[in-house]
PDB file of N, CA and C in Angstrom:
ATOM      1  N   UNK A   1      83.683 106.940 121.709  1.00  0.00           N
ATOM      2  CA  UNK A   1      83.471 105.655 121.073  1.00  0.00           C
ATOM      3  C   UNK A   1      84.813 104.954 120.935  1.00  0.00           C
ATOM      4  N   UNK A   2      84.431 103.404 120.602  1.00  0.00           N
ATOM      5  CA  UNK A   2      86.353 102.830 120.196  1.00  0.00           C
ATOM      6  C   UNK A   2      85.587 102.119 119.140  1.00  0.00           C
ATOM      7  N   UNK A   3      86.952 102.106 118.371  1.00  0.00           N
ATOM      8  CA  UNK A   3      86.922 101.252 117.327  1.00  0.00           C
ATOM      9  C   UNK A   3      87.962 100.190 117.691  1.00  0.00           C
ATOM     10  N   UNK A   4      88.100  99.340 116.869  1.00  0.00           N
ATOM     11  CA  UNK A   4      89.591  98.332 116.723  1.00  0.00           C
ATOM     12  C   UNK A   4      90.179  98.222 115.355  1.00  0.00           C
ATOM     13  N   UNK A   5      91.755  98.771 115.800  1.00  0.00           N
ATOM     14  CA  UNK A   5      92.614  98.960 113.973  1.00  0.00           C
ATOM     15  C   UNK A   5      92.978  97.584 114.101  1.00  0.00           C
ATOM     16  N   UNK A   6      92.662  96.926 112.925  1.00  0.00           N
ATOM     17  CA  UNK A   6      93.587  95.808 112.303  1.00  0.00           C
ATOM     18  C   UNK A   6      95.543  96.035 111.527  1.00  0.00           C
ATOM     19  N   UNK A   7      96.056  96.130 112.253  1.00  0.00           N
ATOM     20  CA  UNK A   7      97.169  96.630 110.823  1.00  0.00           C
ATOM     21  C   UNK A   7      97.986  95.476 110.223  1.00  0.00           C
ATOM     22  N   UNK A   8      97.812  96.103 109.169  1.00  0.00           N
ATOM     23  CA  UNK A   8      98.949  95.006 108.211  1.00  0.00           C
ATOM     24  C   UNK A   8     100.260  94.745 108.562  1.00  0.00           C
ATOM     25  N   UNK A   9     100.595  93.659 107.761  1.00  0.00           N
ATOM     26  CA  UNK A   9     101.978  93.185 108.021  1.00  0.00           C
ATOM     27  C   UNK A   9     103.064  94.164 108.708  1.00  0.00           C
ATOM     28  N   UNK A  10     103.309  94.842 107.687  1.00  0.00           N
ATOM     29  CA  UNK A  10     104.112  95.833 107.345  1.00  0.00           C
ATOM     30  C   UNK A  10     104.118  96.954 108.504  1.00  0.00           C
ATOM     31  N   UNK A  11     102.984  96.907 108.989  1.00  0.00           N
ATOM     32  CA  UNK A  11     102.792  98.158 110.679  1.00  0.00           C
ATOM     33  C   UNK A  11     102.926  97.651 111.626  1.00  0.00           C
ATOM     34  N   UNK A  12     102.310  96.180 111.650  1.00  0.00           N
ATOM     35  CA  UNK A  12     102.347  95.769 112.372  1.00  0.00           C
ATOM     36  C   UNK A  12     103.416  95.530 112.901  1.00  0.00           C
ATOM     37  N   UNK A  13     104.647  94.637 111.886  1.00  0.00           N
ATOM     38  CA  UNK A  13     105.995  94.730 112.586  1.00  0.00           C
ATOM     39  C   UNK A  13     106.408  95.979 113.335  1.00  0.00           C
ATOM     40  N   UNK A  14     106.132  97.196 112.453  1.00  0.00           N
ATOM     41  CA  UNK A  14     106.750  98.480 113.526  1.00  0.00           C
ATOM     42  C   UNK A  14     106.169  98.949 114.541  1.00  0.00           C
ATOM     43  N   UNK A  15     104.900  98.655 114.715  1.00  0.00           N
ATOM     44  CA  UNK A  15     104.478  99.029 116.219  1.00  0.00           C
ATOM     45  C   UNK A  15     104.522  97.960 116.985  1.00  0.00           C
ATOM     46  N   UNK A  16     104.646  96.534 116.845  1.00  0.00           N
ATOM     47  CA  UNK A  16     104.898  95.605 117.622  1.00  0.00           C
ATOM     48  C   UNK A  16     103.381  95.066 118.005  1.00  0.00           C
ATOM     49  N   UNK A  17     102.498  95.620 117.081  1.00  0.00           N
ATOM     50  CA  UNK A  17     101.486  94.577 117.277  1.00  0.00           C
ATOM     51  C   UNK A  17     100.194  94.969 116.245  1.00  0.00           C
ATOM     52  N   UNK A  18      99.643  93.603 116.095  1.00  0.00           N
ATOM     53  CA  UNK A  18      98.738  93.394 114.935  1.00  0.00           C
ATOM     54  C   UNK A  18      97.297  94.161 115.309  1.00  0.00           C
ATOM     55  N   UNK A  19      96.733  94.840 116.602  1.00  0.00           N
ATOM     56  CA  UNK A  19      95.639  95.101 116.691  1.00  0.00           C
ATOM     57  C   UNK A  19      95.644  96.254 117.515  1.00  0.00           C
ATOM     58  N   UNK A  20      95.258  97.416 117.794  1.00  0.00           N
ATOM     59  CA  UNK A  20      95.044  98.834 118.615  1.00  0.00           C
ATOM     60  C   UNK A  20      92.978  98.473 119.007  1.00  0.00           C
ATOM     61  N   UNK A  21      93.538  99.195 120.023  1.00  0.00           N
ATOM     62  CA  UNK A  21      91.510  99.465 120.298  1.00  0.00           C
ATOM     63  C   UNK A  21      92.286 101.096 120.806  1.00  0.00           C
ATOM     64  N   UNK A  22      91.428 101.723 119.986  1.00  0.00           N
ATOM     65  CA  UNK A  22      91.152 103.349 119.789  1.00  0.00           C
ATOM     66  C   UNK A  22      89.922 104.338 120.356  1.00  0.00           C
ATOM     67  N   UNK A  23      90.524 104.656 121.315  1.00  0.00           N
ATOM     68  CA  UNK A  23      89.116 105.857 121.942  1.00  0.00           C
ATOM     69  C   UNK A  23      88.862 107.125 120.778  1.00  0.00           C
ATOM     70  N   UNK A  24      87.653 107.203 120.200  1.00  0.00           N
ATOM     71  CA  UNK A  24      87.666 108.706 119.712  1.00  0.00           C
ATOM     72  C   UNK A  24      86.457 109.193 119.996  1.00  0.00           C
ATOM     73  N   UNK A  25      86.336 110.627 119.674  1.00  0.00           N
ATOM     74  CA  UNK A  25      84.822 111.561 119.469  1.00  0.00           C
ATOM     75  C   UNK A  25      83.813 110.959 118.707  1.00  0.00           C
ATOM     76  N   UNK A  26      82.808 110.262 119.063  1.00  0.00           N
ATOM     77  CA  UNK A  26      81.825 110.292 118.495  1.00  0.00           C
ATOM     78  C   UNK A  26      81.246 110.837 116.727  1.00  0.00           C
ATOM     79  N   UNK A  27      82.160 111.858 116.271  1.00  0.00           N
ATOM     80  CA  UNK A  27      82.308 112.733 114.808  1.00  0.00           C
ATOM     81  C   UNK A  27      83.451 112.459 114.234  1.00  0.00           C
ATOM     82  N   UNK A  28      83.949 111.159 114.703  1.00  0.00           N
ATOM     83  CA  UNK A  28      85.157 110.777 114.243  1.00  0.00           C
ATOM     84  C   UNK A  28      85.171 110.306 112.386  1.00  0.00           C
ATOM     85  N   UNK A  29      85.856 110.643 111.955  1.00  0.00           N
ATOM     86  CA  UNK A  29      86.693 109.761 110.270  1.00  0.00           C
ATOM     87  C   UNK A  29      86.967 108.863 110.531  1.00  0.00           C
ATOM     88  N   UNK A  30      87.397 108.543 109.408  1.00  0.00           N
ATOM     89  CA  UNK A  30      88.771 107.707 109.222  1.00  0.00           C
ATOM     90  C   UNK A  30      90.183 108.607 109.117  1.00  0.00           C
ATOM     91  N   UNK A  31      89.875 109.784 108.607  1.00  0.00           N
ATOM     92  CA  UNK A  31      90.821 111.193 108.937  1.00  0.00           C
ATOM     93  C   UNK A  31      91.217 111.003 110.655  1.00  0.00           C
ATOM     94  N   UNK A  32      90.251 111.064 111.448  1.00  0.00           N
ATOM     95  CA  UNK A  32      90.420 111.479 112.644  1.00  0.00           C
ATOM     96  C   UNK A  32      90.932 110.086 113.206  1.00  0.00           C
ATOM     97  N   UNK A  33      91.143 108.929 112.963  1.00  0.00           N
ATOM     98  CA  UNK A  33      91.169 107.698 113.192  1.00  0.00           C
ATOM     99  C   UNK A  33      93.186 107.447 112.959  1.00  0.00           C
ATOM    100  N   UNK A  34      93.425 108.151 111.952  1.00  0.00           N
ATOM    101  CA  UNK A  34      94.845 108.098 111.175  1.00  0.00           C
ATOM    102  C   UNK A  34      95.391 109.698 112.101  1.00  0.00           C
ATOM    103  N   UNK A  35      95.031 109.857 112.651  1.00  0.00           N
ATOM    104  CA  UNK A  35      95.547 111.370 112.840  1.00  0.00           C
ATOM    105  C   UNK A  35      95.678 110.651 114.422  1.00  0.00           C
ATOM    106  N   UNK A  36      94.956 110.141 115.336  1.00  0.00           N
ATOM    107  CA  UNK A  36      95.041 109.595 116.634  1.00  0.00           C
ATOM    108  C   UNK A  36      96.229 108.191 116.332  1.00  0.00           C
ATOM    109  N   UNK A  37      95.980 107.220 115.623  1.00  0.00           N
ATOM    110  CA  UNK A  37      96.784 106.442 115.421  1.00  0.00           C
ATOM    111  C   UNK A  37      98.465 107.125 115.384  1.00  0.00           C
ATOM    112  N   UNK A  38      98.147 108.196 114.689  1.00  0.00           N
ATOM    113  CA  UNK A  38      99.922 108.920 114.775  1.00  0.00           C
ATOM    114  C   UNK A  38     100.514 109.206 115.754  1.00  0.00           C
ATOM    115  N   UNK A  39      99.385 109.593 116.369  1.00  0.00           N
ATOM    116  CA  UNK A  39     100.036 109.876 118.001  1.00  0.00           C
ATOM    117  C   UNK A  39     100.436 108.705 118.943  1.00  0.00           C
ATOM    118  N   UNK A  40      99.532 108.017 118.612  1.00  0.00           N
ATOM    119  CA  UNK A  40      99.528 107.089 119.573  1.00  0.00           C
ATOM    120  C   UNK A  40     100.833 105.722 119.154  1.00  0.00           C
ATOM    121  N   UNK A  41     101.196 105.422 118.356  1.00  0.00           N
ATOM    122  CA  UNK A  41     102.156 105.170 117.427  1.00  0.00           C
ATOM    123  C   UNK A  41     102.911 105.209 116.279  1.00  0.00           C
ATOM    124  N   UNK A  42     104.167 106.622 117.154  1.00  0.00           N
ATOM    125  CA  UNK A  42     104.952 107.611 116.007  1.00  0.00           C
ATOM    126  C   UNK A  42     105.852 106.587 115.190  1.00  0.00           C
ATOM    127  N   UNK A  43     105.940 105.759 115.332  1.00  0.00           N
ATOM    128  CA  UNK A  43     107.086 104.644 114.381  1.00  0.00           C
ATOM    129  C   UNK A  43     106.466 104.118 113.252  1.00  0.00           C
ATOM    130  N   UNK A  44     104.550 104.609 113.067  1.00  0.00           N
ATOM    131  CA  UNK A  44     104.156 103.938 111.657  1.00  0.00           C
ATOM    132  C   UNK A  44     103.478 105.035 111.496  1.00  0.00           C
ATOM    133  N   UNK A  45     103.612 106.298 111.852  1.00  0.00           N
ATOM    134  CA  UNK A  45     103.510 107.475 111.461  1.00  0.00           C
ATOM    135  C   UNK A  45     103.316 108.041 110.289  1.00  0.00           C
ATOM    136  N   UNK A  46     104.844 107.627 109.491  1.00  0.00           N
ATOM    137  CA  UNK A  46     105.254 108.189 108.345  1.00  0.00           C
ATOM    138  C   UNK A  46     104.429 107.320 107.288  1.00  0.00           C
ATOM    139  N   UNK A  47     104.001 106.058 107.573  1.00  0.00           N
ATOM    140  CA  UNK A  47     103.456 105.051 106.594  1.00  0.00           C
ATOM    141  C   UNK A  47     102.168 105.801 106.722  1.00  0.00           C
ATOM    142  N   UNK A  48     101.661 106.287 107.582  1.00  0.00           N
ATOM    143  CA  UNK A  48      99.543 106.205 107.242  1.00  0.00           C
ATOM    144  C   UNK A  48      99.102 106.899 106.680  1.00  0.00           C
ATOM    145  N   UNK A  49     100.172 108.021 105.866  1.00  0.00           N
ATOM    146  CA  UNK A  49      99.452 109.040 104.582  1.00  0.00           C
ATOM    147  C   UNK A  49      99.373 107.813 103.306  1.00  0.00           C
ATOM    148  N   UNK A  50     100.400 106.651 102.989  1.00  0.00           N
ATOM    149  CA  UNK A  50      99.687 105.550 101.941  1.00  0.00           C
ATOM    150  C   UNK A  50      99.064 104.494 102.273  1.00  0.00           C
ATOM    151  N   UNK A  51      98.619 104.277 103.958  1.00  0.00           N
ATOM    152  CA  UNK A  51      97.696 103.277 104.464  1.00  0.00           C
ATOM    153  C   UNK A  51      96.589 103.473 103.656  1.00  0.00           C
ATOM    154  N   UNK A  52      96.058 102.154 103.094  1.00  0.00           N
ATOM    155  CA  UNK A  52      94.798 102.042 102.331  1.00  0.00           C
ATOM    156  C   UNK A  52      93.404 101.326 104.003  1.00  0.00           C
ATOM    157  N   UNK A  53      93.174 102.190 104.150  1.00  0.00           N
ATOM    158  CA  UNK A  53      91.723 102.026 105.202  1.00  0.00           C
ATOM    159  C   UNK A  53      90.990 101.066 104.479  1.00  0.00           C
ATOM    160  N   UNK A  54      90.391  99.850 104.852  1.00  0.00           N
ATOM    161  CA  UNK A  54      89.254  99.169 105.073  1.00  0.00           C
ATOM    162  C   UNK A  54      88.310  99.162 106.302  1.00  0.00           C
ATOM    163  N   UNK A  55      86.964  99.606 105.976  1.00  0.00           N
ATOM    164  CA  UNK A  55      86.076  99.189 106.922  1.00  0.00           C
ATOM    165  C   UNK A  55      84.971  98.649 106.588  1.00  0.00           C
ATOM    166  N   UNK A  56      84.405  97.725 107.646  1.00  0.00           N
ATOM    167  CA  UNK A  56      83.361  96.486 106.898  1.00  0.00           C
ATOM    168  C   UNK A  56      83.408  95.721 105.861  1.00  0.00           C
ATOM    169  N   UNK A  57      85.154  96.013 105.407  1.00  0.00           N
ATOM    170  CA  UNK A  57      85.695  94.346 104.163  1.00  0.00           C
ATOM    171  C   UNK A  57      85.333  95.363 102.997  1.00  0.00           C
ATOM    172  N   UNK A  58      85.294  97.041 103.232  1.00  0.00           N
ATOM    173  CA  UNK A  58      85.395  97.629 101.831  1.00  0.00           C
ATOM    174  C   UNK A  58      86.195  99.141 102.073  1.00  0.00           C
ATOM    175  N   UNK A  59      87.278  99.437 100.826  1.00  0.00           N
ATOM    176  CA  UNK A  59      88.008 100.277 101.087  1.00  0.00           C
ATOM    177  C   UNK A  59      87.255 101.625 101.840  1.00  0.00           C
ATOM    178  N   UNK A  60      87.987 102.811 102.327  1.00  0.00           N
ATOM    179  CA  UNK A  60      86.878 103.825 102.810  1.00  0.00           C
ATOM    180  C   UNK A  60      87.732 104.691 102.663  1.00  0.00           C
ATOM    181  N   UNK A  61      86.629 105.800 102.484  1.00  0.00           N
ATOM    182  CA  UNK A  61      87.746 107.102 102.193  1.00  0.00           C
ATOM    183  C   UNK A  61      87.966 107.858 103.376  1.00  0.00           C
ATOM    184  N   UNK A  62      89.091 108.331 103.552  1.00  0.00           N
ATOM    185  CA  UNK A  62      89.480 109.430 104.489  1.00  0.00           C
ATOM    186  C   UNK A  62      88.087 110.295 105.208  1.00  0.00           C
ATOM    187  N   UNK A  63      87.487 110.705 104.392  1.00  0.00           N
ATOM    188  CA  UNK A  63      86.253 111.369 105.497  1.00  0.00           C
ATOM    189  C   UNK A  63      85.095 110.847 105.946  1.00  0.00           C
ATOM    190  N   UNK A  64      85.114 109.202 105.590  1.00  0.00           N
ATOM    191  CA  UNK A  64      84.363 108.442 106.045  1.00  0.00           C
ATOM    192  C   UNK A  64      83.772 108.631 107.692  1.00  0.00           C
ATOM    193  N   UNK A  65      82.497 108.805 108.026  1.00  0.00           N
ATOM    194  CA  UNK A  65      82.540 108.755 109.618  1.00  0.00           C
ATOM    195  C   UNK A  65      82.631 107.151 109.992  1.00  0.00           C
ATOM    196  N   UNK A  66      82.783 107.305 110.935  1.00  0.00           N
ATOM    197  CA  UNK A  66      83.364 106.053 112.145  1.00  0.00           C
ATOM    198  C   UNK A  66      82.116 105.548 112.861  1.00  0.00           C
ATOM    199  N   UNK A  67      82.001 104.399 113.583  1.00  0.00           N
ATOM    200  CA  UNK A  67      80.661 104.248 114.653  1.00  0.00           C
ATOM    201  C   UNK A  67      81.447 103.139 115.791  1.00  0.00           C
ATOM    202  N   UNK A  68      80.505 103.176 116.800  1.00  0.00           N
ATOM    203  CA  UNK A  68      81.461 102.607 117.692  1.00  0.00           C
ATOM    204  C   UNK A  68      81.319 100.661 117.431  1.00  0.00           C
ATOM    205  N   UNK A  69      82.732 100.673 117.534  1.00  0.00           N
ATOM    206  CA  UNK A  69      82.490  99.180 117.402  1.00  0.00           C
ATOM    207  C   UNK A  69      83.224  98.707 115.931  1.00  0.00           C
ATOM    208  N   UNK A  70      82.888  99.680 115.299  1.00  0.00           N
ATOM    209  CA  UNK A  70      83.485  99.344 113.753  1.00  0.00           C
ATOM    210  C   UNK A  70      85.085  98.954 114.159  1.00  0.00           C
ATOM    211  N   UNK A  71      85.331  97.859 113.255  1.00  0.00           N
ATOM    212  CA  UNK A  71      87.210  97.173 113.016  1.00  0.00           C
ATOM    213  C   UNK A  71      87.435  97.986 111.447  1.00  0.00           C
ATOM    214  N   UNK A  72      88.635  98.803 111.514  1.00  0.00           N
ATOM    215  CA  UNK A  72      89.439  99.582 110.093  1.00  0.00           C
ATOM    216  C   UNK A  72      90.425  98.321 110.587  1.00  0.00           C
ATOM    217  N   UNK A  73      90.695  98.209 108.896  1.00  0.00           N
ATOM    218  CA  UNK A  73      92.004  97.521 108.773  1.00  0.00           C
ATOM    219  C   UNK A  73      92.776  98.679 108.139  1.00  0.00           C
ATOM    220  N   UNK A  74      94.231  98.478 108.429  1.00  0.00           N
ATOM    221  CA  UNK A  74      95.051  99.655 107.825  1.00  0.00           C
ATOM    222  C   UNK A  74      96.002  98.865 107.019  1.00  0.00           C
ATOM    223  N   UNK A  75      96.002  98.933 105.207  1.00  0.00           N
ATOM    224  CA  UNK A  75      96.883  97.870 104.781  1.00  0.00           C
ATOM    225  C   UNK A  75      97.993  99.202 103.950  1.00  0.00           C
ATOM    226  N   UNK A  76      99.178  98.503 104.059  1.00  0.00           N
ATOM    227  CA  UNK A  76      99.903  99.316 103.056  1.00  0.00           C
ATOM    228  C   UNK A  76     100.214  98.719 101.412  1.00  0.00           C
ATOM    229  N   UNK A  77      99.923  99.245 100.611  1.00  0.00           N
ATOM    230  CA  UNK A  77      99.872  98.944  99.115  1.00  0.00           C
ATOM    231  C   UNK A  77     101.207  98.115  99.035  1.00  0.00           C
ATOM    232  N   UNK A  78     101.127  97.374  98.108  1.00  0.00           N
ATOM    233  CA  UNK A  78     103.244  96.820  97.827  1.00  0.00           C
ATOM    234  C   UNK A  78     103.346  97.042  96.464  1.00  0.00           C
ATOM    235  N   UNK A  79     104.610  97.168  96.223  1.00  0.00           N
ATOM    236  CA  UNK A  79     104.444  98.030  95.015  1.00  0.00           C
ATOM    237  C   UNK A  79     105.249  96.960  93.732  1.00  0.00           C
ATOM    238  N   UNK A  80     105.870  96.602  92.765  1.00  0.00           N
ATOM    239  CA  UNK A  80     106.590  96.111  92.429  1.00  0.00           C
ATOM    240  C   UNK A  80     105.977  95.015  91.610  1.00  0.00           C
ATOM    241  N   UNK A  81     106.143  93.942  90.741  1.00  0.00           N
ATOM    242  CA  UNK A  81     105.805  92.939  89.929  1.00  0.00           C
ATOM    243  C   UNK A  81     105.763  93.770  88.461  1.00  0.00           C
ATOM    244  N   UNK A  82     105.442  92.750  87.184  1.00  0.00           N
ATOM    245  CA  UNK A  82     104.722  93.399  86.482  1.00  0.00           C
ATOM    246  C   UNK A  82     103.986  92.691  85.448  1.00  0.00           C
ATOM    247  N   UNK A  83     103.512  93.666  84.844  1.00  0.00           N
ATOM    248  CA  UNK A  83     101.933  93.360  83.817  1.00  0.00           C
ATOM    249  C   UNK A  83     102.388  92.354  82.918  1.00  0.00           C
ATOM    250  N   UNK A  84     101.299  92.193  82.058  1.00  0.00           N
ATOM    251  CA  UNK A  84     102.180  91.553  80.928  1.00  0.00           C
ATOM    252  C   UNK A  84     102.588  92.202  79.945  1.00  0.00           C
ATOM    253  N   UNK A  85     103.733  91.572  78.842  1.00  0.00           N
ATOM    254  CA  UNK A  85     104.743  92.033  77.980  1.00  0.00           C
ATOM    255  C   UNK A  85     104.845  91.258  76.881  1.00  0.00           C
ATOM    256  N   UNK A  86     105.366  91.553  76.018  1.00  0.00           N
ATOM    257  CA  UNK A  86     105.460  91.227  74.735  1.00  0.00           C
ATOM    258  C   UNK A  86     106.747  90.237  74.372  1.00  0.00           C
ATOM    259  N   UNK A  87     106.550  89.013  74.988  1.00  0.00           N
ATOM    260  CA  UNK A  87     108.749  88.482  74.409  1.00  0.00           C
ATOM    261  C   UNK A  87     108.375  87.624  72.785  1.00  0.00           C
ATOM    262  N   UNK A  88     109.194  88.501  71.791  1.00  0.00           N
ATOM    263  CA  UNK A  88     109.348  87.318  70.754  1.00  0.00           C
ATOM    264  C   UNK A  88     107.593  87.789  70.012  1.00  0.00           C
ATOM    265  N   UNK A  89     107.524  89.145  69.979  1.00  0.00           N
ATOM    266  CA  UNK A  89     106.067  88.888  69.494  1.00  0.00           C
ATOM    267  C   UNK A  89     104.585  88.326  70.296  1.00  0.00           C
ATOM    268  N   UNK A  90     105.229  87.473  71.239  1.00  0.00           N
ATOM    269  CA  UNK A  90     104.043  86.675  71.953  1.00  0.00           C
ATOM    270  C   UNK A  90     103.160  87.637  73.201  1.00  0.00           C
ATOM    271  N   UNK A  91     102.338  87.641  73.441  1.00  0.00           N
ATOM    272  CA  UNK A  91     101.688  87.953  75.065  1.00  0.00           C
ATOM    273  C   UNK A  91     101.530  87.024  75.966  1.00  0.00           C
ATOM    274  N   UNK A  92     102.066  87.385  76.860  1.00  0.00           N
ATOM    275  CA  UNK A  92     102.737  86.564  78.055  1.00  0.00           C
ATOM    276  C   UNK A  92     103.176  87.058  79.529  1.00  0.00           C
ATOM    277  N   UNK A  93     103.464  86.522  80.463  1.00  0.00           N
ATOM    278  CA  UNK A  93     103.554  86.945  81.600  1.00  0.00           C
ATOM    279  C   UNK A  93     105.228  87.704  81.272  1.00  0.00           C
ATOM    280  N   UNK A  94     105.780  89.062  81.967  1.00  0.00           N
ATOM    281  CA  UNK A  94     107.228  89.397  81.460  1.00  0.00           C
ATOM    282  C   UNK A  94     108.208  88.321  81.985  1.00  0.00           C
ATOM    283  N   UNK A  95     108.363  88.007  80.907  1.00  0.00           N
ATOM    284  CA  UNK A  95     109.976  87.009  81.027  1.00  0.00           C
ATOM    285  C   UNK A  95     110.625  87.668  80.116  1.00  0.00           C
ATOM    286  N   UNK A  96     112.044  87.213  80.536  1.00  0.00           N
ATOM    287  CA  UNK A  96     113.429  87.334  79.371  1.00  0.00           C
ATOM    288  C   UNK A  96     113.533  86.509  78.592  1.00  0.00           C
ATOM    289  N   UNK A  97     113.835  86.474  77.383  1.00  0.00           N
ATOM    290  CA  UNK A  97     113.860  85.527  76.459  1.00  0.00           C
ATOM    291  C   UNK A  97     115.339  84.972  76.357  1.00  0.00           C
ATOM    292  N   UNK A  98     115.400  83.841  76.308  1.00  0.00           N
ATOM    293  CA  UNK A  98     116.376  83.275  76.757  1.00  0.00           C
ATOM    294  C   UNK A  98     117.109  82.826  77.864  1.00  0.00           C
ATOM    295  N   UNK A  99     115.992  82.635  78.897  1.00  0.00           N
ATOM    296  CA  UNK A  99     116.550  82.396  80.144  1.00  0.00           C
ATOM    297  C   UNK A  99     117.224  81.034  80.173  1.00  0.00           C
ATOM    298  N   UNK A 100     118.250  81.086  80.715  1.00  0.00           N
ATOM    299  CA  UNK A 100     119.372  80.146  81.027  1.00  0.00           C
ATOM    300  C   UNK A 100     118.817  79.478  82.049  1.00  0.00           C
ATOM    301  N   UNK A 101     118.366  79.669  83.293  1.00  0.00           N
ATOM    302  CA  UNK A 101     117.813  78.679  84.255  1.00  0.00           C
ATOM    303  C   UNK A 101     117.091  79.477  85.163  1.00  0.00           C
ATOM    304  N   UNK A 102     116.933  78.703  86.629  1.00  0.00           N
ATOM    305  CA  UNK A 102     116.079  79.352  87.624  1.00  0.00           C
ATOM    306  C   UNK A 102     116.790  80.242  88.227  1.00  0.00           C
ATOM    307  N   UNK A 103     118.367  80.307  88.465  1.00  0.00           N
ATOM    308  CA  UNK A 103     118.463  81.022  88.970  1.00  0.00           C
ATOM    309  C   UNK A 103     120.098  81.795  87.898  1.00  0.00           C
ATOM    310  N   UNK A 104     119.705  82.133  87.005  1.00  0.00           N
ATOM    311  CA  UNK A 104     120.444  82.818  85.782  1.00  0.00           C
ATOM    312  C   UNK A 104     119.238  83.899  85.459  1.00  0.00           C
ATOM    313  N   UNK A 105     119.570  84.870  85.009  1.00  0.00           N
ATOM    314  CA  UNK A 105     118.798  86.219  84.424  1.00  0.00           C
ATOM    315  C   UNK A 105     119.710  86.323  83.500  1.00  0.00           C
ATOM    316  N   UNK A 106     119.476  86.610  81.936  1.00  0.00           N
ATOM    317  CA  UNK A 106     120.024  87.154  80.516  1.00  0.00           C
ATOM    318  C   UNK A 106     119.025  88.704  80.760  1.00  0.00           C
ATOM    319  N   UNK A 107     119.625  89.647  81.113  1.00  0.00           N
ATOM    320  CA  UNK A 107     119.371  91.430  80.500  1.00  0.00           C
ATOM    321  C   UNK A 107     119.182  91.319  79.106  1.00  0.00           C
ATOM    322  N   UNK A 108     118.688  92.626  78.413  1.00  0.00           N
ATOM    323  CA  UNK A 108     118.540  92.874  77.337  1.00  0.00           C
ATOM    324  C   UNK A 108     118.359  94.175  77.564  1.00  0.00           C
ATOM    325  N   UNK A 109     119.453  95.337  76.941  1.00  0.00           N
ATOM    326  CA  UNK A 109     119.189  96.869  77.072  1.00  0.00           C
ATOM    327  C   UNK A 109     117.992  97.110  75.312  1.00  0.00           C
ATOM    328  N   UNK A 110     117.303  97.867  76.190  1.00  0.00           N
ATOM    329  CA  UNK A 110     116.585  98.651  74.989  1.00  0.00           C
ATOM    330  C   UNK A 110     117.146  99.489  74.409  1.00  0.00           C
ATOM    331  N   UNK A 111     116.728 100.184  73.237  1.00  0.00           N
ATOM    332  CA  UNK A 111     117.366 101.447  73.049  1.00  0.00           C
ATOM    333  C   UNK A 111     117.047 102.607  73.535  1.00  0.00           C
TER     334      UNK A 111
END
């Protein structure tokens, strides 16, 4: 059977392209789907143990079976921003209190 990988940004730059069409076994995963993808491009290798799999526009788990024809997207999580925080008592998106301008940051060590 083939499927077609969608990959994200982030793979895509390292394999040099946004789309794979994939031959597998018929008893294929999404396990068996990430395990051929490795081979077939070792430079995003190291990324597809935190590739988050989509198939049919909903996440899928690793032992998901496969059918022919199905598109996996392979996205990688980004990590970084944050929640909200407390400045001055208030709830609010995290800012520093006292920011000087757009492009000034005032720190504040905790204890």
């Amino acid at each position: 059977m083939h499927v077609q990988v969608r990959l994200g940004s982030g793979l895509a730059t390292a394999a040099g392209t946004r789309r794979l069409r994939i031959e597998l076994p018929r008893e294929a995963t999404v396990d068996t789907l990430l395990a051929r993808v490795s081979e077939l491009e070792p430079a995003i290798a190291p990324a597809l143990g935190s590739a988050l799999p989509v198939v049919k526009g909903t996440h899928a788990s690793r032992t998901q079976a496969l059918t022919d024809g199905d598109e996996i997207a392979l996205l990688i999580p980004v990590a970084g921003g944050a929640g909200p925080s407390t400045v001055a008592g208030r709830a609010g998106p995290s800012t520093v209190a006292g920011r000087a301008g757009p492009n000034t940051e005032r720190r504040q060590s905790w204890p």
